[in-house]
C-alpha atoms as a PDB file:
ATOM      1  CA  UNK A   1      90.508 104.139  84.321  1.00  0.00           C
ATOM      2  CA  UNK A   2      92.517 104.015  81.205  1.00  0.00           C
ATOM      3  CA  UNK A   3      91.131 104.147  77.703  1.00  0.00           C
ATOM      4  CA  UNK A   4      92.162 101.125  75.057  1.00  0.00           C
ATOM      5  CA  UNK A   5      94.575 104.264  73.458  1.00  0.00           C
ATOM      6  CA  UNK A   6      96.101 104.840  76.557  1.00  0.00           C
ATOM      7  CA  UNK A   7      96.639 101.348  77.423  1.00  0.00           C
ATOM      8  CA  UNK A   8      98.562 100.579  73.991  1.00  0.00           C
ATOM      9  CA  UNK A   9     100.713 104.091  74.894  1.00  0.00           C
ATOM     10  CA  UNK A  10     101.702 102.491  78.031  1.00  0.00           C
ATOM     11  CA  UNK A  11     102.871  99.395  76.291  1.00  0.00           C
ATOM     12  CA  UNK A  12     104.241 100.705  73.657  1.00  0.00           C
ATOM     13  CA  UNK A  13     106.442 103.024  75.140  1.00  0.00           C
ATOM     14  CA  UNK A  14     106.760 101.774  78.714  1.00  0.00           C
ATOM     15  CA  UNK A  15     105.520 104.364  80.109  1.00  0.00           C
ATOM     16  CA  UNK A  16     101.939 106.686  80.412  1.00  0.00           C
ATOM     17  CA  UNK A  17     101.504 110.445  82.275  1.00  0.00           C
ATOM     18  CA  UNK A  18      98.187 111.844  83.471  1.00  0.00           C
ATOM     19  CA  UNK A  19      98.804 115.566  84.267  1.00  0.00           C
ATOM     20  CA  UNK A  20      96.210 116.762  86.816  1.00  0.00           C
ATOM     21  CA  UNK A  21      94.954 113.701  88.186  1.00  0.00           C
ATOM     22  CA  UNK A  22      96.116 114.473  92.133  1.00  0.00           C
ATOM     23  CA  UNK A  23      93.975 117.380  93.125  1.00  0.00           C
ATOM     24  CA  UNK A  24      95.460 120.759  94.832  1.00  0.00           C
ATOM     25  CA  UNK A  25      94.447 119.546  98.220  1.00  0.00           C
ATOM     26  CA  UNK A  26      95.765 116.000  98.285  1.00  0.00           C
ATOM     27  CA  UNK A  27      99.170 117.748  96.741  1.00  0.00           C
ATOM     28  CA  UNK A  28      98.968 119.812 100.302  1.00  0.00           C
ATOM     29  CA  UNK A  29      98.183 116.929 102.353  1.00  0.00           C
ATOM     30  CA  UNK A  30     100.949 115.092 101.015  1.00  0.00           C
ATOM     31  CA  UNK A  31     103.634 117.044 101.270  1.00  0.00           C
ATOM     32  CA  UNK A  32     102.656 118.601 104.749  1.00  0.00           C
ATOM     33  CA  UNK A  33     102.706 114.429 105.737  1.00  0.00           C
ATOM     34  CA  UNK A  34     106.234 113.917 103.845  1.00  0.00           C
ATOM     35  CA  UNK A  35     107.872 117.195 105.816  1.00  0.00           C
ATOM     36  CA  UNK A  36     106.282 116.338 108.966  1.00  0.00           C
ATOM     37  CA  UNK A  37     108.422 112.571 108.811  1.00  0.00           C
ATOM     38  CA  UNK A  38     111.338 114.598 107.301  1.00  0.00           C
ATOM     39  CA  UNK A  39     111.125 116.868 110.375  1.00  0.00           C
ATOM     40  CA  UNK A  40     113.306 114.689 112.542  1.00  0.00           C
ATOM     41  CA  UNK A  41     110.125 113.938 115.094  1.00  0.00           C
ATOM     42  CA  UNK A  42     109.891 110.541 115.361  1.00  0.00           C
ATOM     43  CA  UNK A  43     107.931 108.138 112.880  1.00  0.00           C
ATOM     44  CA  UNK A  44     106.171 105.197 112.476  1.00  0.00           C
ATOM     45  CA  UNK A  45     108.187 102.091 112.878  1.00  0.00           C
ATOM     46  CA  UNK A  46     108.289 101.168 109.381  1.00  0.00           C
ATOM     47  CA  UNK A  47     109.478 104.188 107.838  1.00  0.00           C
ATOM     48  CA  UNK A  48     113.026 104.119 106.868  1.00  0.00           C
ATOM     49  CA  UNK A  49     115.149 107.285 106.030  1.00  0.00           C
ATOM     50  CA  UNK A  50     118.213 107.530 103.684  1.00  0.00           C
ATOM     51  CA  UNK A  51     120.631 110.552 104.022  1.00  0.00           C
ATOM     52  CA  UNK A  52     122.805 112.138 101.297  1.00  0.00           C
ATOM     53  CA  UNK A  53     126.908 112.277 102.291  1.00  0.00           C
ATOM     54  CA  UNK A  54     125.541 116.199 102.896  1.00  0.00           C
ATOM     55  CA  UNK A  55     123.383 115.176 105.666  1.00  0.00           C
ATOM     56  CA  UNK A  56     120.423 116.126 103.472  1.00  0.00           C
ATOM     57  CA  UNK A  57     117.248 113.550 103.007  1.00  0.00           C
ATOM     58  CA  UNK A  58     117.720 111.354  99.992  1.00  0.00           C
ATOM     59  CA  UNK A  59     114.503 108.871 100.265  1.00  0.00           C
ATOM     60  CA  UNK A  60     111.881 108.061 102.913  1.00  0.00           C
ATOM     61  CA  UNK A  61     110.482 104.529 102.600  1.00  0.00           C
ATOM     62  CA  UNK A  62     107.471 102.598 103.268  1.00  0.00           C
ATOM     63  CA  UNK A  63     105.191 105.489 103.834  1.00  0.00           C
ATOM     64  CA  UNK A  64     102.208 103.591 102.745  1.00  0.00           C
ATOM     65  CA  UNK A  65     101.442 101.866 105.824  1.00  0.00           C
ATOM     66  CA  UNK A  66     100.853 103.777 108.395  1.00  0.00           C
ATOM     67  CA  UNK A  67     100.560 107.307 107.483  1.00  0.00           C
ATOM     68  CA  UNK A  68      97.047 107.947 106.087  1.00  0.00           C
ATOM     69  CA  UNK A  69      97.436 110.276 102.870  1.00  0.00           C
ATOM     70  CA  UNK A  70     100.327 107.667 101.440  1.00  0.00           C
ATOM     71  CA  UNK A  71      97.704 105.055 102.473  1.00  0.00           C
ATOM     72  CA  UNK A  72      94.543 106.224 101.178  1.00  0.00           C
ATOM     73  CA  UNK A  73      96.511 107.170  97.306  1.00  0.00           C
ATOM     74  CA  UNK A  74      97.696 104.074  96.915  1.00  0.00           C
ATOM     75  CA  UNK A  75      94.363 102.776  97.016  1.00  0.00           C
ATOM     76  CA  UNK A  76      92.798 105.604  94.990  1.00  0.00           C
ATOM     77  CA  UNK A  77      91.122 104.072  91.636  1.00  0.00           C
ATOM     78  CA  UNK A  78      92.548 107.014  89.802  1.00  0.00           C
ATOM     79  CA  UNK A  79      96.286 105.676  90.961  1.00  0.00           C
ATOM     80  CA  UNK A  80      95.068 101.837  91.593  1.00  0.00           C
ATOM     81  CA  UNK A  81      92.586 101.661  88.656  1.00  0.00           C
ATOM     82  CA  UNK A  82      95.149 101.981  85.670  1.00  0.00           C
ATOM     83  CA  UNK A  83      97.700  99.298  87.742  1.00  0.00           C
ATOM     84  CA  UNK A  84      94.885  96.586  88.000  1.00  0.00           C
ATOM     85  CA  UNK A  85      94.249  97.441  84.189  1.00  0.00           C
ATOM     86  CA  UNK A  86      98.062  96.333  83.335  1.00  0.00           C
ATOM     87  CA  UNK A  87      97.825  93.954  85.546  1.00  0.00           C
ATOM     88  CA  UNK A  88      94.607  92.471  84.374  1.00  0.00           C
ATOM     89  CA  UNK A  89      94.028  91.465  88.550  1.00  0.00           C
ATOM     90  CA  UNK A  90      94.611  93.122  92.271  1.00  0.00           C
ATOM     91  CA  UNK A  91      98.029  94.143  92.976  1.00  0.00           C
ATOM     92  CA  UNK A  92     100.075  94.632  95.724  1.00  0.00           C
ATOM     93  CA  UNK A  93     102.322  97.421  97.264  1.00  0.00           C
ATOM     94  CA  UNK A  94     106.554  96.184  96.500  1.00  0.00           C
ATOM     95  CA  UNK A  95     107.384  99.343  98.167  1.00  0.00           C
ATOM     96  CA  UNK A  96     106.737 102.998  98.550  1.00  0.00           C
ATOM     97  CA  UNK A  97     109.297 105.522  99.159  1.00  0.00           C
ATOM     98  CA  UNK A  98     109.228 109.922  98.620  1.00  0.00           C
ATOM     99  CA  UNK A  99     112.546 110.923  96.581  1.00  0.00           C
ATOM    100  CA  UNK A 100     113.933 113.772  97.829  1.00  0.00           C
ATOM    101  CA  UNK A 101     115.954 116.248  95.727  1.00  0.00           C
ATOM    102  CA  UNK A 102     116.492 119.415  98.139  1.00  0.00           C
ATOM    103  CA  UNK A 103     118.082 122.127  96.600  1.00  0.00           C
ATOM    104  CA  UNK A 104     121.327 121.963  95.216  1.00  0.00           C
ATOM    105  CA  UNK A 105     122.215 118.677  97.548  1.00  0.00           C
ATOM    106  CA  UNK A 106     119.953 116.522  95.640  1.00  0.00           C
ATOM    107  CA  UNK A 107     122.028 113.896  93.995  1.00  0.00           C
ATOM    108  CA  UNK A 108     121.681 111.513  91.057  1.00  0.00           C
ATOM    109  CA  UNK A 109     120.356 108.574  90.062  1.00  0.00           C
ATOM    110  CA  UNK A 110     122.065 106.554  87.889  1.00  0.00           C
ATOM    111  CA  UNK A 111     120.616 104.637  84.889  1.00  0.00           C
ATOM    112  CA  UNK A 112     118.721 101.530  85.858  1.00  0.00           C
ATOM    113  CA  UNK A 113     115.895  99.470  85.255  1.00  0.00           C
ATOM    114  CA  UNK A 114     114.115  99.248  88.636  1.00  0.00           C
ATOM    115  CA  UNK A 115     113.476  94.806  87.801  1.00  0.00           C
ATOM    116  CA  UNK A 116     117.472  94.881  87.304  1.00  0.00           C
ATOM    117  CA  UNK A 117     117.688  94.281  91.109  1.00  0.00           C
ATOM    118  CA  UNK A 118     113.836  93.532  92.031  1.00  0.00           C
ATOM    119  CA  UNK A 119     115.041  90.472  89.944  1.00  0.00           C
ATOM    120  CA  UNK A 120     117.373  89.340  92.614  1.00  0.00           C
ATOM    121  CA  UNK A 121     114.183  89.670  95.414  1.00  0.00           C
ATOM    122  CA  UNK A 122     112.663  86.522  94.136  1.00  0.00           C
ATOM    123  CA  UNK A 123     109.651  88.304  91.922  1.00  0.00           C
ATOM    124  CA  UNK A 124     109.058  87.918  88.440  1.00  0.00           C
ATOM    125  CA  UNK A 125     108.414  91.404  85.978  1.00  0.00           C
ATOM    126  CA  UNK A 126     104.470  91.858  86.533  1.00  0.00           C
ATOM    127  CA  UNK A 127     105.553  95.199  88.267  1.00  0.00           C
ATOM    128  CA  UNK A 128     105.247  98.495  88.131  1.00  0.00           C
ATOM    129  CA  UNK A 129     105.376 102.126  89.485  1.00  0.00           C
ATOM    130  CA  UNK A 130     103.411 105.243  89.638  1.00  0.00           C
ATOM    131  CA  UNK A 131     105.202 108.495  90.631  1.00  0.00           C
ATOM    132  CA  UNK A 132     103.427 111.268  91.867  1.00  0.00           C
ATOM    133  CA  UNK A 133     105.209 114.918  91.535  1.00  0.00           C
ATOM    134  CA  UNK A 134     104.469 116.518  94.443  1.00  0.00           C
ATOM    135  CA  UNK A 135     106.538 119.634  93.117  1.00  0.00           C
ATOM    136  CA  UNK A 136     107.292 121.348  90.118  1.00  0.00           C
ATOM    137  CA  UNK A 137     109.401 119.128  88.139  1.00  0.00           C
ATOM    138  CA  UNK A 138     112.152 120.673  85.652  1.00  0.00           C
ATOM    139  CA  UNK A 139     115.335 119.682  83.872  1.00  0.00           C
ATOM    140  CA  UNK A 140     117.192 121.956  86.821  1.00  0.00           C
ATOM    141  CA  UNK A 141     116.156 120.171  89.748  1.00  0.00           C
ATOM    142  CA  UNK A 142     116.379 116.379  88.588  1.00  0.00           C
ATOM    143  CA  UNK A 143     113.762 115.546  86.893  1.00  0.00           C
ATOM    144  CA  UNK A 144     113.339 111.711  85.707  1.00  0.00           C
ATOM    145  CA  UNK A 145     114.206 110.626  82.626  1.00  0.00           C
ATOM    146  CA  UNK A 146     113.048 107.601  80.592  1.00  0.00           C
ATOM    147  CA  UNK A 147     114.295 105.698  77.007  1.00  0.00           C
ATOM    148  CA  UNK A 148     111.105 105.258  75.624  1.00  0.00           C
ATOM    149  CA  UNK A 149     110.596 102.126  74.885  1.00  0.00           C
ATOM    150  CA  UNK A 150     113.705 100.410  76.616  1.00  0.00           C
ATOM    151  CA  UNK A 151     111.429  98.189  78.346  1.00  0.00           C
ATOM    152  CA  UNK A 152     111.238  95.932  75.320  1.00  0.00           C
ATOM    153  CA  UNK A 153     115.485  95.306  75.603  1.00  0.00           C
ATOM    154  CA  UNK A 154     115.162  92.874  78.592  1.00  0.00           C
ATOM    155  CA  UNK A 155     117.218  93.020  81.316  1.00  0.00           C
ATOM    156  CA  UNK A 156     120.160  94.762  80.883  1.00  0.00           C
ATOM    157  CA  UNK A 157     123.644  93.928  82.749  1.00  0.00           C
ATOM    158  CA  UNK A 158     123.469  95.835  86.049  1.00  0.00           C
ATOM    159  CA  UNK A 159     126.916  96.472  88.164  1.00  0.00           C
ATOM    160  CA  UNK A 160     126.831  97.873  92.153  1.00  0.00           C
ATOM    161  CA  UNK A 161     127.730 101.422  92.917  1.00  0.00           C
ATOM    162  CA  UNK A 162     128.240 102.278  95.987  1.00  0.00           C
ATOM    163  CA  UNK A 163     131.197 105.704  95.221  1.00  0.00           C
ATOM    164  CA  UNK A 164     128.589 107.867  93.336  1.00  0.00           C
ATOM    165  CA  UNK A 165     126.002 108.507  95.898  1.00  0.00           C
ATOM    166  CA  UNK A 166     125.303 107.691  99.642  1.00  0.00           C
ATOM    167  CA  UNK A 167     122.868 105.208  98.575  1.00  0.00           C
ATOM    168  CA  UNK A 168     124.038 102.150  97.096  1.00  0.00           C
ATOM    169  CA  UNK A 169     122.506 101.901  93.229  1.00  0.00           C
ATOM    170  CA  UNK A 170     122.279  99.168  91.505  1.00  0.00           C
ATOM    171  CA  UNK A 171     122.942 100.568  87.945  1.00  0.00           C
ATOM    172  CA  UNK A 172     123.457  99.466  83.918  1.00  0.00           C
ATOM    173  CA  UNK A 173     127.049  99.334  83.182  1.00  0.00           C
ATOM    174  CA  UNK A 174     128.624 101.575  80.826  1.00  0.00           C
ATOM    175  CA  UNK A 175     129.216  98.875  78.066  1.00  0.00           C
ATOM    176  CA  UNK A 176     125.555  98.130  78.279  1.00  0.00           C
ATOM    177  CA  UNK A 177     124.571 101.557  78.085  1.00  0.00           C
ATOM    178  CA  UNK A 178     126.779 102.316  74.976  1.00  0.00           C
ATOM    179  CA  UNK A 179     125.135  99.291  73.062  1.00  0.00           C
ATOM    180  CA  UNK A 180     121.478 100.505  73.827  1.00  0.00           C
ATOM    181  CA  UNK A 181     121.705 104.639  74.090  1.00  0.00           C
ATOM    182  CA  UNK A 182     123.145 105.778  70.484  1.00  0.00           C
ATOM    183  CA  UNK A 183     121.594 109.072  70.536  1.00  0.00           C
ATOM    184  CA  UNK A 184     120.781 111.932  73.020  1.00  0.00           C
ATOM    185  CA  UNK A 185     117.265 112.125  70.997  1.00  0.00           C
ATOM    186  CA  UNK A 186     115.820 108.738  72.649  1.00  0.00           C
ATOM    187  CA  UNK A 187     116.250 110.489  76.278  1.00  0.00           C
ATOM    188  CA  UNK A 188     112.515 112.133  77.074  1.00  0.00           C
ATOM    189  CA  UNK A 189     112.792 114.553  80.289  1.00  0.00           C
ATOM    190  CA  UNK A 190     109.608 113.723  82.372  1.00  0.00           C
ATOM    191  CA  UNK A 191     109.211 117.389  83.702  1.00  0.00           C
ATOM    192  CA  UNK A 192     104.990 118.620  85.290  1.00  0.00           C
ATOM    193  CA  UNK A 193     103.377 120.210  87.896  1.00  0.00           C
ATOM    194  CA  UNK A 194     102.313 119.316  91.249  1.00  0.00           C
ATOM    195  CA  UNK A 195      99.468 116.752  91.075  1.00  0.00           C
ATOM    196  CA  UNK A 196     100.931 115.248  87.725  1.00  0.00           C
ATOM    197  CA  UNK A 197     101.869 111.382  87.986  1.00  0.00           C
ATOM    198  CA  UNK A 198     103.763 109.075  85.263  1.00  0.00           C
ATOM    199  CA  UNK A 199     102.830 105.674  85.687  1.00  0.00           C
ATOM    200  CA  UNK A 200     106.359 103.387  84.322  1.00  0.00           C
ATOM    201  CA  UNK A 201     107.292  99.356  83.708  1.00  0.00           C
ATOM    202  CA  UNK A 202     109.494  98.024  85.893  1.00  0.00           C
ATOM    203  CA  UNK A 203     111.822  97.177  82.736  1.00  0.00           C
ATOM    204  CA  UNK A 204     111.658 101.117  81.772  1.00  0.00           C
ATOM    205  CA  UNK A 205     115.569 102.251  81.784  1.00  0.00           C
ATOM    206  CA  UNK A 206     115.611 105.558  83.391  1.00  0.00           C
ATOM    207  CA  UNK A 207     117.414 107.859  85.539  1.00  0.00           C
ATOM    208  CA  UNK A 208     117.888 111.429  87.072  1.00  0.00           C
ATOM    209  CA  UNK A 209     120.710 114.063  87.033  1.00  0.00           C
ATOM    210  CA  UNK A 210     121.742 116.546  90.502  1.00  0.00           C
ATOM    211  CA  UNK A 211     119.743 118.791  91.579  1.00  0.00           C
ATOM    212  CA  UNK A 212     121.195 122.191  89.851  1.00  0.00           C
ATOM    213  CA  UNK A 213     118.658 124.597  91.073  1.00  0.00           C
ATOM    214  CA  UNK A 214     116.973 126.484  93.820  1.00  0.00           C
ATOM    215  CA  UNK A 215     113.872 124.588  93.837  1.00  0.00           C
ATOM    216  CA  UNK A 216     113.499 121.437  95.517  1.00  0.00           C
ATOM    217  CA  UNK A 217     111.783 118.320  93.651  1.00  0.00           C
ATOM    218  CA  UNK A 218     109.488 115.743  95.848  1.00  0.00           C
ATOM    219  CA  UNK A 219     108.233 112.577  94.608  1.00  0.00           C
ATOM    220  CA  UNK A 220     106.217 110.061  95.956  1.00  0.00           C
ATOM    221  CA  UNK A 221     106.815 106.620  93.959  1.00  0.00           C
ATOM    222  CA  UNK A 222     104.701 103.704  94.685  1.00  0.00           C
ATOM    223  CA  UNK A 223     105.950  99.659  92.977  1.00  0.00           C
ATOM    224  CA  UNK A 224     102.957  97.857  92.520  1.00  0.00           C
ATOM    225  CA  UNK A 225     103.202  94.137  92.045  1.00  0.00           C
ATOM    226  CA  UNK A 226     100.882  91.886  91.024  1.00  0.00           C
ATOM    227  CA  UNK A 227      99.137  89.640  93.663  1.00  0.00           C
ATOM    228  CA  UNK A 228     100.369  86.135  92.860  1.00  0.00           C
ATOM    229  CA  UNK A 229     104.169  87.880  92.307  1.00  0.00           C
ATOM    230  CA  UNK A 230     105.619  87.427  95.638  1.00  0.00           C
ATOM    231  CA  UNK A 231     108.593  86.814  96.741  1.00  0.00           C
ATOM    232  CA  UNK A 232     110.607  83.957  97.003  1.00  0.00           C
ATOM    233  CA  UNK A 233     112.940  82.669  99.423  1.00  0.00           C
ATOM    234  CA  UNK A 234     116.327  84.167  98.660  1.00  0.00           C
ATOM    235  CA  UNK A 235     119.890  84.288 100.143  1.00  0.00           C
ATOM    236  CA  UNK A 236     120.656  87.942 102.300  1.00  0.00           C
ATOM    237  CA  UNK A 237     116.895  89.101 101.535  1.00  0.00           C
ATOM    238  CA  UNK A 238     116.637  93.168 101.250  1.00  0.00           C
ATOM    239  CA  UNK A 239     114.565  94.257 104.355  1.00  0.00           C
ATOM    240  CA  UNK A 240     110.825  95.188 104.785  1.00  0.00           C
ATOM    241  CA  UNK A 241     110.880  98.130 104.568  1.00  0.00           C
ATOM    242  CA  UNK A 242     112.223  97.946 100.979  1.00  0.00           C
ATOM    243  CA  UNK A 243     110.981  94.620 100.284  1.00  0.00           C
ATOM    244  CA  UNK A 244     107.280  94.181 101.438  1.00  0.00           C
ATOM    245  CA  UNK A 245     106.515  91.230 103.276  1.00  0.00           C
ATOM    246  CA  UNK A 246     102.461  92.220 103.797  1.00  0.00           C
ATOM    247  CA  UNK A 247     100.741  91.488 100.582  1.00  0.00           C
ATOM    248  CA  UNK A 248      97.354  93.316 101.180  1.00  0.00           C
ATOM    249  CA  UNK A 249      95.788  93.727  97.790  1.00  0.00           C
ATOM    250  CA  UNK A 250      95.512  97.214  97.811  1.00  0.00           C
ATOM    251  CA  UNK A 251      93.250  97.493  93.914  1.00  0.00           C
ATOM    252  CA  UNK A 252      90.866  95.223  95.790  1.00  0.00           C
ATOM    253  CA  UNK A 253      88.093  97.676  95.488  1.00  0.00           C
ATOM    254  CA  UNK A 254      88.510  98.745  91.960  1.00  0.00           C
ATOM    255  CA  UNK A 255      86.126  96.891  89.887  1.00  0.00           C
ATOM    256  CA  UNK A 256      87.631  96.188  86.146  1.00  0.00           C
ATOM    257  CA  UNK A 257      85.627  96.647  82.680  1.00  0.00           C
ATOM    258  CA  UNK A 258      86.813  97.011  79.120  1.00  0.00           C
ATOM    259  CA  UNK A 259      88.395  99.503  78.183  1.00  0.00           C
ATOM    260  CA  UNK A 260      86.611 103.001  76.840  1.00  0.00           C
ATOM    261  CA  UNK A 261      87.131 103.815  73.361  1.00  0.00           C
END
């Protein structure tokens, strides 16, 4: 669990990372699961792949289901805990999904806030993400990058791109981006180790740049919502797989006290 300082670091600058916290082994087990569904052997039915135009994996969604290690970390207190902290009651799983950067194929993605299009799902902002590095994470291969603080803007205009990657992005437009981002100095690199996670507000504007080196960069992300944040009924609804329809509440375990000093 969180202490009070690191609570009030989390909302003050949208964002909060714990180096260490996944051990050596669970690292292992995770990324032996995410290259045995990237193997091209066939997967559980919920899993949903997403190519680059190279051919090379972009994203694998909806791992938490049905594959055990995806399953049991989502539940973890020491992923869990801190969410039902923010939340201040259970949460849920949005979606899950490993972003995949392979070497030199990996591809951008653009600047966003991820509620700029959960928005249009039918839930409300009491969201957010964990992301687990499940390899070393540097400038050259695409790390994430945040605007500290950017969560405190609202909702910034978002325009469809579907020319810059294979993956359609929802993504800030440029005029938005000029008004907000004045200096190179409020951009913070979220680089680590294996094992290191940064937990991030679904307002958080961030984004990632290509893949430039020879080491790959794995992440497994996981959108937590809270449990009476559902969604509603909405015209050309996004599919399971991206969009949970199973509201288990997966923090159900994790019993809450006050905050340590």
């Amino acid at each position: 669990m969180w202490t009070q300082q690191q609570l009030d670091q989390y909302q003050r600058d949208g964002y909060l990372i714990q180096r260490g916290i996944i051990t050596p082994d669970e690292v292992a087990a995770m990324l032996e699961a995410s290259h045995e569904l990237m193997s091209g052997r066939p997967t559980p039915s919920d899993v949903h792949t997403v190519h680059e135009t190279s051919g090379a994996i972009r994203t694998v969604f909806c791992v938490h289901r049905q594959v055990d290690v995806f399953r049991a970390a989502c539940r973890s207190e020491k992923i869990a805990g801190p969410v039902k902290q923010v939340f201040g009651q259970d949460g849920y799983i949005f979606h899950s999904k490993i972003n995949v950067k392979d070497s030199f194929e990996g591809t951008v993605w653009l600047w966003h806030q991820d509620y700029g299009y959960w928005g249009y799902d039918g839930v409300n902002d009491r969201m957010m993400s964990a992301m687990l590095m499940l390899d070393k994470t540097t400038l050259h291969n695409g790390c994430i990058m945040m605007l500290c603080g950017s969560h405190k803007w609202g909702v910034l205009d978002h325009l469809d791109d579907e020319k810059s990657t294979s993956y359609k992005q929802w993504c800030i437009t440029p005029e938005a981006l000029r008004a907000h981002l004045t200096d190179e100095s409020m951009i913070v690199p979220i680089t680590g180790e294996p094992g290191d996670v940064c937990f991030f507000d679904c307002n958080l504007v961030h984004g990632s740049g290509h893949n430039m080196s020879p080491q790959p960069r794995k992440t497994m992300i996981y959108a937590y919502a809270s449990i009476d944040n559902m969604p509603r009924g909405v015209e050309a609804p996004r599919p399971d797989w991206v969009v949970s329809r199973e509201y288990e509440p997966v923090t159900a375990d994790i019993q809450l006290g006050p905050a340590a000093a």
